[in-house]
Protein backbone atom coordinates (compact mmCIF):
# COMPACT_ATOMS: atom_id res chain seq x y z
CA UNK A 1 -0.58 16.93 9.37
CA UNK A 2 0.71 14.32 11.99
CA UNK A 3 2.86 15.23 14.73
CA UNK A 4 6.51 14.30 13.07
CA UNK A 5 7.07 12.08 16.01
CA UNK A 6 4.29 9.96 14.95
CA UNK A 7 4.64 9.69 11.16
CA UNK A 8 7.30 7.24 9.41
CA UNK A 9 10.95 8.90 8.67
CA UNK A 10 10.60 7.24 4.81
CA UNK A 11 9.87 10.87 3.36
CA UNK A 12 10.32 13.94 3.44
CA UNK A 13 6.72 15.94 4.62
CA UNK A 14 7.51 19.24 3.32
CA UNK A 15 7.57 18.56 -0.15
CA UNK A 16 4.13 20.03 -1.55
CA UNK A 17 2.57 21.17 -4.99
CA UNK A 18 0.04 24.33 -5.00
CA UNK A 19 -2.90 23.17 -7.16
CA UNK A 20 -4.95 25.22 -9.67
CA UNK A 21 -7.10 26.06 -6.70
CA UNK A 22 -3.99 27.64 -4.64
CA UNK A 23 -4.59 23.84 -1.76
CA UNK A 24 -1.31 22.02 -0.72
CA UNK A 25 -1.53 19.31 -2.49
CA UNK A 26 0.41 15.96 -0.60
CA UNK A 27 2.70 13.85 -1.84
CA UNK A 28 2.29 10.20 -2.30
CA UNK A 29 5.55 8.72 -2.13
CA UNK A 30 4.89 5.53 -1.27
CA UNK A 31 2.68 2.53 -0.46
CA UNK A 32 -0.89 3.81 0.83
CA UNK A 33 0.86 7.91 0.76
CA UNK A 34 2.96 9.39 3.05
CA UNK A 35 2.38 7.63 6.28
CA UNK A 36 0.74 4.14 4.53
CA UNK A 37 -3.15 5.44 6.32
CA UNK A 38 -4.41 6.30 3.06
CA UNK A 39 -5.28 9.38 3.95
CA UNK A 40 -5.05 12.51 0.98
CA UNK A 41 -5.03 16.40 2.30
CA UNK A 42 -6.00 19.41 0.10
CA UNK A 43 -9.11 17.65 -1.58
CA UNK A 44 -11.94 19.80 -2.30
CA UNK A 45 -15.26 18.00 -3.35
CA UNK A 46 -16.56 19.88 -6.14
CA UNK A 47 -20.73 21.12 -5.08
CA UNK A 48 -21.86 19.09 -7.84
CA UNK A 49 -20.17 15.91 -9.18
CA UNK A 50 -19.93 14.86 -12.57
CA UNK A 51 -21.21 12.24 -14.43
CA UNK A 52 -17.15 12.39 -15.92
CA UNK A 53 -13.76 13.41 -14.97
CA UNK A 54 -11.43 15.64 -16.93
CA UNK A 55 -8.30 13.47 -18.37
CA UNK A 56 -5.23 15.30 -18.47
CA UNK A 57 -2.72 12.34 -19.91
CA UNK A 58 -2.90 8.60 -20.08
CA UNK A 59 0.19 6.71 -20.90
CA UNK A 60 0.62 3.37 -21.54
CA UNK A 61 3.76 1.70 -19.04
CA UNK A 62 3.14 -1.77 -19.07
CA UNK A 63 1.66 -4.48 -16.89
CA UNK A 64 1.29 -4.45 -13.36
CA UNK A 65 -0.29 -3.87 -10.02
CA UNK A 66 2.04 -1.41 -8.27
CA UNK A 67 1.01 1.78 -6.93
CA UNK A 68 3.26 4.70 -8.75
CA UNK A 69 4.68 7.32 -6.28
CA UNK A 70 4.11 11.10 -6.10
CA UNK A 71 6.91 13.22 -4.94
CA UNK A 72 7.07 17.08 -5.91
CA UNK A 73 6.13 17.47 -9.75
CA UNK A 74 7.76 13.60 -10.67
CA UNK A 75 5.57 10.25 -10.53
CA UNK A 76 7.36 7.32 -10.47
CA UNK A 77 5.89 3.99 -12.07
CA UNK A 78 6.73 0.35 -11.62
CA UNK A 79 5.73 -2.02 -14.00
CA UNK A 80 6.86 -4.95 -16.56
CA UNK A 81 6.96 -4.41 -20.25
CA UNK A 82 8.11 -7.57 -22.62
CA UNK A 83 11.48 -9.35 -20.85
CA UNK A 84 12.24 -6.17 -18.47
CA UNK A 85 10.51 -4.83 -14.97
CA UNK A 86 11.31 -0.88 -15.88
CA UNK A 87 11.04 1.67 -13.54
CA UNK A 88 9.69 5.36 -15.12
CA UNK A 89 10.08 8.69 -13.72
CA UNK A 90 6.82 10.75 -15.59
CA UNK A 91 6.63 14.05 -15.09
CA UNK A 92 3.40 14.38 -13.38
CA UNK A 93 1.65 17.49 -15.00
CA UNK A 94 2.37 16.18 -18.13
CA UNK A 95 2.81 12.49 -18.74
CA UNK A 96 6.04 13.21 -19.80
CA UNK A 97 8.68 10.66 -19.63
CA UNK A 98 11.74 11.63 -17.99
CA UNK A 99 13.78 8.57 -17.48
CA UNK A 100 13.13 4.93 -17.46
CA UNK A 101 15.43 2.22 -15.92
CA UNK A 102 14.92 -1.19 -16.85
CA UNK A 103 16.64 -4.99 -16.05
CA UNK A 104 15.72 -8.34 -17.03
CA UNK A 105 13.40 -10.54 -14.79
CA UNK A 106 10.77 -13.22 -15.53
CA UNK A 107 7.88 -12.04 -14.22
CA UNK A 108 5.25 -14.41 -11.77
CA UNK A 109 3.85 -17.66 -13.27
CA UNK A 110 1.49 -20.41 -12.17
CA UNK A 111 -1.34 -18.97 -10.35
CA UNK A 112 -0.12 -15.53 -10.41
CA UNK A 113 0.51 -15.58 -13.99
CA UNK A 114 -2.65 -13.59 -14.82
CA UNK A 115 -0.41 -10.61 -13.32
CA UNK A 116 2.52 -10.87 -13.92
CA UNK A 117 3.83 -7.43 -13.17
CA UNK A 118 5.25 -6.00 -10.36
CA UNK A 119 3.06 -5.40 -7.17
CA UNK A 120 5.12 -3.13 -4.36
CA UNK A 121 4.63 0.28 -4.79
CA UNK A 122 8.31 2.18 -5.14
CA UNK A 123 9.51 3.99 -2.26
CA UNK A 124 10.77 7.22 -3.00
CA UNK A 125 12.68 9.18 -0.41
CA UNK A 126 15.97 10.98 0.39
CA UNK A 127 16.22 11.68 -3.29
CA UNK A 128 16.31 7.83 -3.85
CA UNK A 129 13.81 5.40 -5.53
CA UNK A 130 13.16 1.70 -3.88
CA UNK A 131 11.63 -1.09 -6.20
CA UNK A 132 10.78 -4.89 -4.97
CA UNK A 133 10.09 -6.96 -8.36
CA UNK A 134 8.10 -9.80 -8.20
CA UNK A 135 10.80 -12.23 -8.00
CA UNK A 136 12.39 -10.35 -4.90
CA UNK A 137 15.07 -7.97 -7.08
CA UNK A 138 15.26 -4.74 -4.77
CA UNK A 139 16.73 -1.68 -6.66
CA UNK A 140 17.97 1.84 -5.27
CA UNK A 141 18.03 4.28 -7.90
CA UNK A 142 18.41 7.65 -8.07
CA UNK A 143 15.27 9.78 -7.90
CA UNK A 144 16.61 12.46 -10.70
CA UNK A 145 18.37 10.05 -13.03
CA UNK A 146 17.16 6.92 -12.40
CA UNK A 147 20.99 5.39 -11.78
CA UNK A 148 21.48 2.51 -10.30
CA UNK A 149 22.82 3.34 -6.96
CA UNK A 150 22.72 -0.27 -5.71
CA UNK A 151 20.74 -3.66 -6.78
CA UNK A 152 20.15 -7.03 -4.64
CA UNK A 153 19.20 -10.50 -4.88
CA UNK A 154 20.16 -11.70 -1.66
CA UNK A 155 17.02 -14.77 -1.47
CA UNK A 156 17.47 -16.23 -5.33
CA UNK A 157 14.82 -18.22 -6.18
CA UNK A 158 12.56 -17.29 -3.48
CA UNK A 159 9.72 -15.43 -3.17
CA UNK A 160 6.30 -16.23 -1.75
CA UNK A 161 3.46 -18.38 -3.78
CA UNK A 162 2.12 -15.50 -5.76
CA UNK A 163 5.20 -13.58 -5.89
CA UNK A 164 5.69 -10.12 -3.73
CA UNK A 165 4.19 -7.60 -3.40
CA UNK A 166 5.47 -6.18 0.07
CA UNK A 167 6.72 -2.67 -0.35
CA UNK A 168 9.92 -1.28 1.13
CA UNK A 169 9.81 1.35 4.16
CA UNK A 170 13.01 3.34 4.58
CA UNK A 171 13.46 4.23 8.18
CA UNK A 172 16.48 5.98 10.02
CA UNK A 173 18.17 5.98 6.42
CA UNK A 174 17.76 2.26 6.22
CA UNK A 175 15.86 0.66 3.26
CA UNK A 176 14.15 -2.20 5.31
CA UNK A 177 12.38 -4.66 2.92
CA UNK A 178 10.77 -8.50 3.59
CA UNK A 179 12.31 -10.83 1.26
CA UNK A 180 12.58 -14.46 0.10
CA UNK A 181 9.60 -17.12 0.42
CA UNK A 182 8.65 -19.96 1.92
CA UNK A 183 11.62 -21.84 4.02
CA UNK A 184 13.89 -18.85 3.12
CA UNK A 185 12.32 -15.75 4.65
CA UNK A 186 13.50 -12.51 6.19
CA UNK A 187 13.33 -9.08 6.81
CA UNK A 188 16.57 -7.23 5.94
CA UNK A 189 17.82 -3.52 6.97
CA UNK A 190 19.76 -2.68 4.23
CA UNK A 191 22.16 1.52 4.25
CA UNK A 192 19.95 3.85 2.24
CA UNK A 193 23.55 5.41 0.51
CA UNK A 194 25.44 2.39 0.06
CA UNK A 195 23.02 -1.07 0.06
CA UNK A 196 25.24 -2.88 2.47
CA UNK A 197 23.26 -4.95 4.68
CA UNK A 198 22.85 -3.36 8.53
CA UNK A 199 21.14 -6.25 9.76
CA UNK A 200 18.78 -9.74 9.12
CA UNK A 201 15.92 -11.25 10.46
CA UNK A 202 15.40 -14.72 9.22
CA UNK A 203 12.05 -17.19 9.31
CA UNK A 204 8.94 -17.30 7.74
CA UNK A 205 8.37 -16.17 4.17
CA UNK A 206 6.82 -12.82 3.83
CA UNK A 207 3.22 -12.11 3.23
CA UNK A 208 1.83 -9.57 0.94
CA UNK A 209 1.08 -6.58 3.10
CA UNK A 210 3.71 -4.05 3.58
CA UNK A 211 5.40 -3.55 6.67
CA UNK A 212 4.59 -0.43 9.27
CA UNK A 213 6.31 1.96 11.61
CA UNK A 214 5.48 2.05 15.21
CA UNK A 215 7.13 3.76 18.18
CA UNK A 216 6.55 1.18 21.58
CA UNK A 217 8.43 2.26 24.88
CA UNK A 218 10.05 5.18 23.10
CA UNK A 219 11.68 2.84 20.67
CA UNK A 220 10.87 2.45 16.77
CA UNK A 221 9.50 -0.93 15.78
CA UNK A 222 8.81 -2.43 11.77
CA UNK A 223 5.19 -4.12 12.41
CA UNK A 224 5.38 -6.91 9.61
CA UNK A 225 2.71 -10.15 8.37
CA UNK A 226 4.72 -12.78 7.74
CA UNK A 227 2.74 -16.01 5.72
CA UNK A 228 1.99 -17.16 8.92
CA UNK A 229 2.15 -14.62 11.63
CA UNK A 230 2.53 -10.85 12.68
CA UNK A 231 5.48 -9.94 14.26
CA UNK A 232 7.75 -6.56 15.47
CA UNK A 233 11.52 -5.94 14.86
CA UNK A 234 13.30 -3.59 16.12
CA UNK A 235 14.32 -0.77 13.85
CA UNK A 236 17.93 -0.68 15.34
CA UNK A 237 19.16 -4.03 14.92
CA UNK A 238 16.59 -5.74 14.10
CA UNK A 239 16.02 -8.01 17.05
CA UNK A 240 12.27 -9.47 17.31
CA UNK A 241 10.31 -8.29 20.01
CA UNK A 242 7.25 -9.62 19.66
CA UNK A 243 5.38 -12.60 17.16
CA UNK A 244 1.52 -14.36 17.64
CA UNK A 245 0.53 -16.77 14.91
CA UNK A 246 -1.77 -15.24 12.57
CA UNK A 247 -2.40 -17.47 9.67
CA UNK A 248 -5.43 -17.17 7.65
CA UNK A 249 -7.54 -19.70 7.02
CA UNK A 250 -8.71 -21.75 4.19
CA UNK A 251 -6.89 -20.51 0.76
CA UNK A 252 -6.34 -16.86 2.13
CA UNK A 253 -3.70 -15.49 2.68
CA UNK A 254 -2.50 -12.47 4.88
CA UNK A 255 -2.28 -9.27 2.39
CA UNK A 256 -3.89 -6.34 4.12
CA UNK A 257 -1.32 -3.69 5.76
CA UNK A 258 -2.07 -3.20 9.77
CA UNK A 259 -3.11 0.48 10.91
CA UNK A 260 -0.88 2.07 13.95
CA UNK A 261 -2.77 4.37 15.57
CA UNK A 262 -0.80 5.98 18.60
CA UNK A 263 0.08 2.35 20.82
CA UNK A 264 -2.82 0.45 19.14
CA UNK A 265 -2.39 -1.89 15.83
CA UNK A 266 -5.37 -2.64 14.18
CA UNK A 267 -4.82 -5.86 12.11
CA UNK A 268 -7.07 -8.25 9.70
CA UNK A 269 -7.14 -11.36 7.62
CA UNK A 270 -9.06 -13.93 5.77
CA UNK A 271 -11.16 -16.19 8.24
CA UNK A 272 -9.64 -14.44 11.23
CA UNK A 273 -11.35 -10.94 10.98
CA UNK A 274 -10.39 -7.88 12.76
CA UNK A 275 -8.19 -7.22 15.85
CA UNK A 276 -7.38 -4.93 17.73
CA UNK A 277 -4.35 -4.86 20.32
CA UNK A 278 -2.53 -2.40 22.33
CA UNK A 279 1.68 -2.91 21.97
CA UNK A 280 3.43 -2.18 25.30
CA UNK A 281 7.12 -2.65 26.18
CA UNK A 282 8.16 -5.66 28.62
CA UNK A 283 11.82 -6.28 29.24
CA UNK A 284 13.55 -6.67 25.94
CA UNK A 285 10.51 -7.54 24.28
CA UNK A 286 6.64 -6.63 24.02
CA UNK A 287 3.59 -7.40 24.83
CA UNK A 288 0.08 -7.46 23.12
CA UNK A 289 -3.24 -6.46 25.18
CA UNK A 290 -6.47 -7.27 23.23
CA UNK A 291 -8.52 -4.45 23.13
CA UNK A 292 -11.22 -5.81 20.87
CA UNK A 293 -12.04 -8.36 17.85
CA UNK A 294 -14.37 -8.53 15.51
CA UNK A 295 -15.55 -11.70 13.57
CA UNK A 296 -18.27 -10.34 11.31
CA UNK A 297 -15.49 -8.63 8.97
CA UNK A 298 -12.65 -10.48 7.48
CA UNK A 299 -11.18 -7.53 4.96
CA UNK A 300 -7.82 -9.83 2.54
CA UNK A 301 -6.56 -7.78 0.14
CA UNK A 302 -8.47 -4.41 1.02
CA UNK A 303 -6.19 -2.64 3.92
CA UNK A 304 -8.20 -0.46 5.93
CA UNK A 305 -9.04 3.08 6.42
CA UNK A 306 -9.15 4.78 9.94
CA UNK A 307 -11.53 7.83 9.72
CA UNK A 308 -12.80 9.91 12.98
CA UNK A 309 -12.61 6.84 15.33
CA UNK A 310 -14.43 4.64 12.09
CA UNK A 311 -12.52 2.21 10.40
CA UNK A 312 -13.81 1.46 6.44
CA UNK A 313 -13.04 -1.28 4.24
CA UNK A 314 -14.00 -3.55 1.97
CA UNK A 315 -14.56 -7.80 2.87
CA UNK A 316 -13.84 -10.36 1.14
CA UNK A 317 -17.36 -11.14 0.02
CA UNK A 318 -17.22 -7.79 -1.72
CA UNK A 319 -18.58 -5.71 1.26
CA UNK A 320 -18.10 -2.24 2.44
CA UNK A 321 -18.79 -2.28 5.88
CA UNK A 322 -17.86 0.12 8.96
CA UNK A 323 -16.09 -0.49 12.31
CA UNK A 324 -16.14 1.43 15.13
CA UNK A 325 -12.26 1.39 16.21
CA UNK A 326 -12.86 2.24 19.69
CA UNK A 327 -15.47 -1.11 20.56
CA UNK A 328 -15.24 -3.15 17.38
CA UNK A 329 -18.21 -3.21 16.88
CA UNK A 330 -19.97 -3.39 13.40
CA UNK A 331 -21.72 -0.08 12.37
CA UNK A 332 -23.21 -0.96 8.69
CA UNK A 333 -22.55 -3.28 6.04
CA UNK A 334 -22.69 -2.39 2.14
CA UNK A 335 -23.00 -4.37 -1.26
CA UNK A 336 -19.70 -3.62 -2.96
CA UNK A 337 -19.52 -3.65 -6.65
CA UNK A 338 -18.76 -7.06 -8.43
CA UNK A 339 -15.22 -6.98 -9.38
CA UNK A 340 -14.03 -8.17 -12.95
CA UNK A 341 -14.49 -11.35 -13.98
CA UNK A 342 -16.48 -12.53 -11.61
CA UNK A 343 -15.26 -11.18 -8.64
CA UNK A 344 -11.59 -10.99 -8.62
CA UNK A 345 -8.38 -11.70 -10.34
CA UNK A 346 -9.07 -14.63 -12.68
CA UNK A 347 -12.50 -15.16 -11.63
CA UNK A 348 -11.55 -16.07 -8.25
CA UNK A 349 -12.98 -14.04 -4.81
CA UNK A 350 -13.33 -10.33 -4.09
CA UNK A 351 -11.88 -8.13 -1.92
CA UNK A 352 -9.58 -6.37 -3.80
CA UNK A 353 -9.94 -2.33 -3.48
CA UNK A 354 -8.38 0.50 -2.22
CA UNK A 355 -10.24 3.34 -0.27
CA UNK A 356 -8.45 6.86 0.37
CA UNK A 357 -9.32 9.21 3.06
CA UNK A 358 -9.87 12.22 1.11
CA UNK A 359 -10.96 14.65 4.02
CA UNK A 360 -15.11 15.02 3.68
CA UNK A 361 -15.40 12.50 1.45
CA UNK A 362 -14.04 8.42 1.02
CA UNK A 363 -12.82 7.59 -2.66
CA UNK A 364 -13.24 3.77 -3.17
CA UNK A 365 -11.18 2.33 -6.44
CA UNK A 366 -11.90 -1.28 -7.02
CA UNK A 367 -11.43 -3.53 -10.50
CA UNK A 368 -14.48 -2.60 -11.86
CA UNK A 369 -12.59 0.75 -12.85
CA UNK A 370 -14.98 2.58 -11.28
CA UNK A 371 -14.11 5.38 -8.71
CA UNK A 372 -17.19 5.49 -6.10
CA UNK A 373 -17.25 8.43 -3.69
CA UNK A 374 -18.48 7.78 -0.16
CA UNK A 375 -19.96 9.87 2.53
CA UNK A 376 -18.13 8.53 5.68
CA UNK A 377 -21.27 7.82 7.82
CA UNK A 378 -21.15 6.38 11.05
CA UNK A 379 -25.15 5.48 10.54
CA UNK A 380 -25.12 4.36 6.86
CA UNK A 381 -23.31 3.60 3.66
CA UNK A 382 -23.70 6.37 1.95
CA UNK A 383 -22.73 7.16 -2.24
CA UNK A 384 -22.22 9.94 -3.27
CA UNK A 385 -20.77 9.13 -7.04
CA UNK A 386 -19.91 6.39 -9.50
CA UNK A 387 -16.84 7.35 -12.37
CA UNK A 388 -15.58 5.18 -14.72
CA UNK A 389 -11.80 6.29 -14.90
CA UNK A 390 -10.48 3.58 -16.82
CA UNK A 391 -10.90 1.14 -19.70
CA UNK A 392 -9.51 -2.53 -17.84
CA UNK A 393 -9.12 -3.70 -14.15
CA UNK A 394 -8.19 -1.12 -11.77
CA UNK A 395 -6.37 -3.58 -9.01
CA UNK A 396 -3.54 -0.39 -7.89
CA UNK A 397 -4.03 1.53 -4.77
CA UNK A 398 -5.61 4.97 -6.19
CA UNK A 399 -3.09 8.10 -5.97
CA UNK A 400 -4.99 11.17 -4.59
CA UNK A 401 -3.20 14.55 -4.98
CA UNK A 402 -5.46 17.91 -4.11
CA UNK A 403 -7.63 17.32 -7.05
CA UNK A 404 -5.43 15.48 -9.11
CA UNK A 405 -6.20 11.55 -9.20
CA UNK A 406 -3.50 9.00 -10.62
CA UNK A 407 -5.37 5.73 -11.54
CA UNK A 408 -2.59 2.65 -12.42
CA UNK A 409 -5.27 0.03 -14.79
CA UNK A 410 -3.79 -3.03 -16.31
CA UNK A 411 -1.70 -1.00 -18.70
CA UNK A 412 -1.84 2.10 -18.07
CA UNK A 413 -1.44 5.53 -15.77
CA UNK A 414 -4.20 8.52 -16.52
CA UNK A 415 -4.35 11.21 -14.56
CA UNK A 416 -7.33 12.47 -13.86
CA UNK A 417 -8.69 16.13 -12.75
CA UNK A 418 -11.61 16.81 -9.81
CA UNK A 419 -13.17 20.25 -11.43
């Protein structure tokens, strides 16, 4: 585990379940786990694997793309059934429901309207549970009875072109979440306990990656995409600190959540590939020293993976391909599975996938509802497996839990044993 100095305050680390096999298995309490790297511990690859998994529960919960939340023995789902985005609490060994919250919202239209459920993964720390619906409704429940403890619409009637999707971070027991769309944008602090508003940061409308934590000069910093840029704020008041215009080109759009790794951010978008930058303090603000770029990979919706000094992901021409993240420099490249219906939601591109850094071995999910298993090679794309673990599109980040895997499809949450 991460120095504590170096992880994000959102969660608590100490909260673990002992697996059949007597591992630690992490929690995944929000967006991309614990510390939004993607990265699982406790994982042991079985010596042979199977042609199938072994399902312990599958529960239908409704539409949507959101990444459900692991904390203890509770998994917490966010998705839209009929009229209502509902919030579940499930217990995890089970299926189980526990509680559900719901409210009324209209869920995305136009372009989006293929998925119209939710897309931020809930946040779930300090024994509370943060939502973002896709019309910019943020909710702070509580985490054993699903209570309201406070609900905002501060941007009404604004949201970005397909809706959000950026997940809240809770740092310093502030729930800090990027709201609104475009010409009514911001990134608001808002008091974990009580939901009144610490402080605002107003401008562009916010993309669909979530927002990181960094520490720069000794000081915490929220790394956010906005639609058209990347920027830092400072945790404490929210001041910005540093901004460089970052929009992507074409139709894309910026959606893939940067990488912190010690003073280094390692960010990517459509038609602008991958960068690499090293965040210093300089006066009141920061500064940004390239370290490298590369051009040959141009990852959109897939966030990447930092593994051993080897950055994975998958392009938007369906890809997986390998970075080295101390030169930039391309290592392999790797026909990716075609995703559903022709390559991504509603026909449209590729890209979309999540891979999880499961110790000795990658787990790729992507919509063909397929989990494939990776060897992480520096010399070759290497498979080691190909499951089918659900029955429609698999566009949610996969959950990995010791040897327990929690697969979101368009309906649905199973979850799935590793014997």
């Amino acid at each position: 585990m991460k120095n504590a100095n170096r992880t994000l305050a959102v969660v608590s680390l100490s909260a673990f379940l002992i697996n059949a096999n007597g591992l630690m298995a992490q929690d995944w309490p929000q967006w991309r786990g614990a510390n939004r790297d993607a990265k699982a511990t406790g994982f042991q690859p079985p010596s042979t694997w199977p042609k199938e998994l072994t399902q312990k529960w599958k529960v239908t919960v409704g539409q949507g793309d959101a990444t459900p939340s692991l904390v203890g023995d509770k998994l917490y789902v966010f998705a839209r059934q009929e009229s209502s985005e509902v919030i579940r609490c499930l217990d995890a060994a089970t299926g189980k429901e526990l509680w559900q919250e719901k409210y009324d919202s209209l869920g995305a239209t136009g372009p989006a309207s293929g998925h119209s459920g939710p897309r931020s993964s809930p946040t779930v720390t300090e024994g509370k549970v943060l939502t973002l619906g896709v019309r910019g409704i943020l909710s702070c429940l509580d985490a054993a009875t699903g209570k309201v403890v406070w609900r905002k619409d501060d941007f009404q009637g604004a949201w970005p072109r397909f809706f959000a999707a950026s997940s809240p971070i809770v740092v310093d027991a502030m729930c800090i979440a990027q709201l609104g769309g475009q010409n009514n944008g911001g990134i608001v602090a808002y008091d974990l306990a009580t939901g009144n508003e610490k402080w605002k940061w107003t401008g562009e409308s916010p993309a669909y990656a979530s927002p990181v934590l960094m520490t720069v000069g000794g000081a915490k910093v929220i790394i956010a995409q906005t639609e058209k840029s990347l920027m830092a704020v400072g945790v404490s008041n929210g001041k910005s600190l540093w901004q460089i215009a970052f929009a992507p080109q074409g139709m894309g759009y910026n959606a893939s959540t940067p990488i912190v790794d010690g003073q280094t951010l390692i960010y990517a978008g459509q038609g602008r590939g991958i960068r690499a930058v090293k965040l210093e303090k300089e006066g009141d603000g920061m500064v940004a020293k390239d370290v490298w770029s590369n051009s040959e990979q141009s990852p959109q919706f897939n966030s990447l993976v930092l593994k051993s000094g080897l950055l994975f992901g998958l392009s938007q021409g369906n890809q997986f391909f390998c970075v080295n993240a101390q030169t930039g420099k391309s290592v392999w490249t790797a026909a990716g599975p075609q995703a559903a219906g022709g390559g991504g939601r509603g026909g449209r591109g590729g890209g979309y996938g999540s891979i999880v850094d499961a110790g000795s071995v990658l787990m790729a999910l992507t919509p063909t509802s397929e989990l494939i298993v990776l060897q992480p090679s520096e010399k070759e794309y290497s498979e080691v497996a190909k499951i089918k673990v659900a029955d429609s599109p698999t566009y949610a980040h996969l959950v990995v839990s010791g040897n327990r895997l929690f697969v979101k499809d368009a309906e649905s949450v199973t979850l799935w044993a590793v014997n």
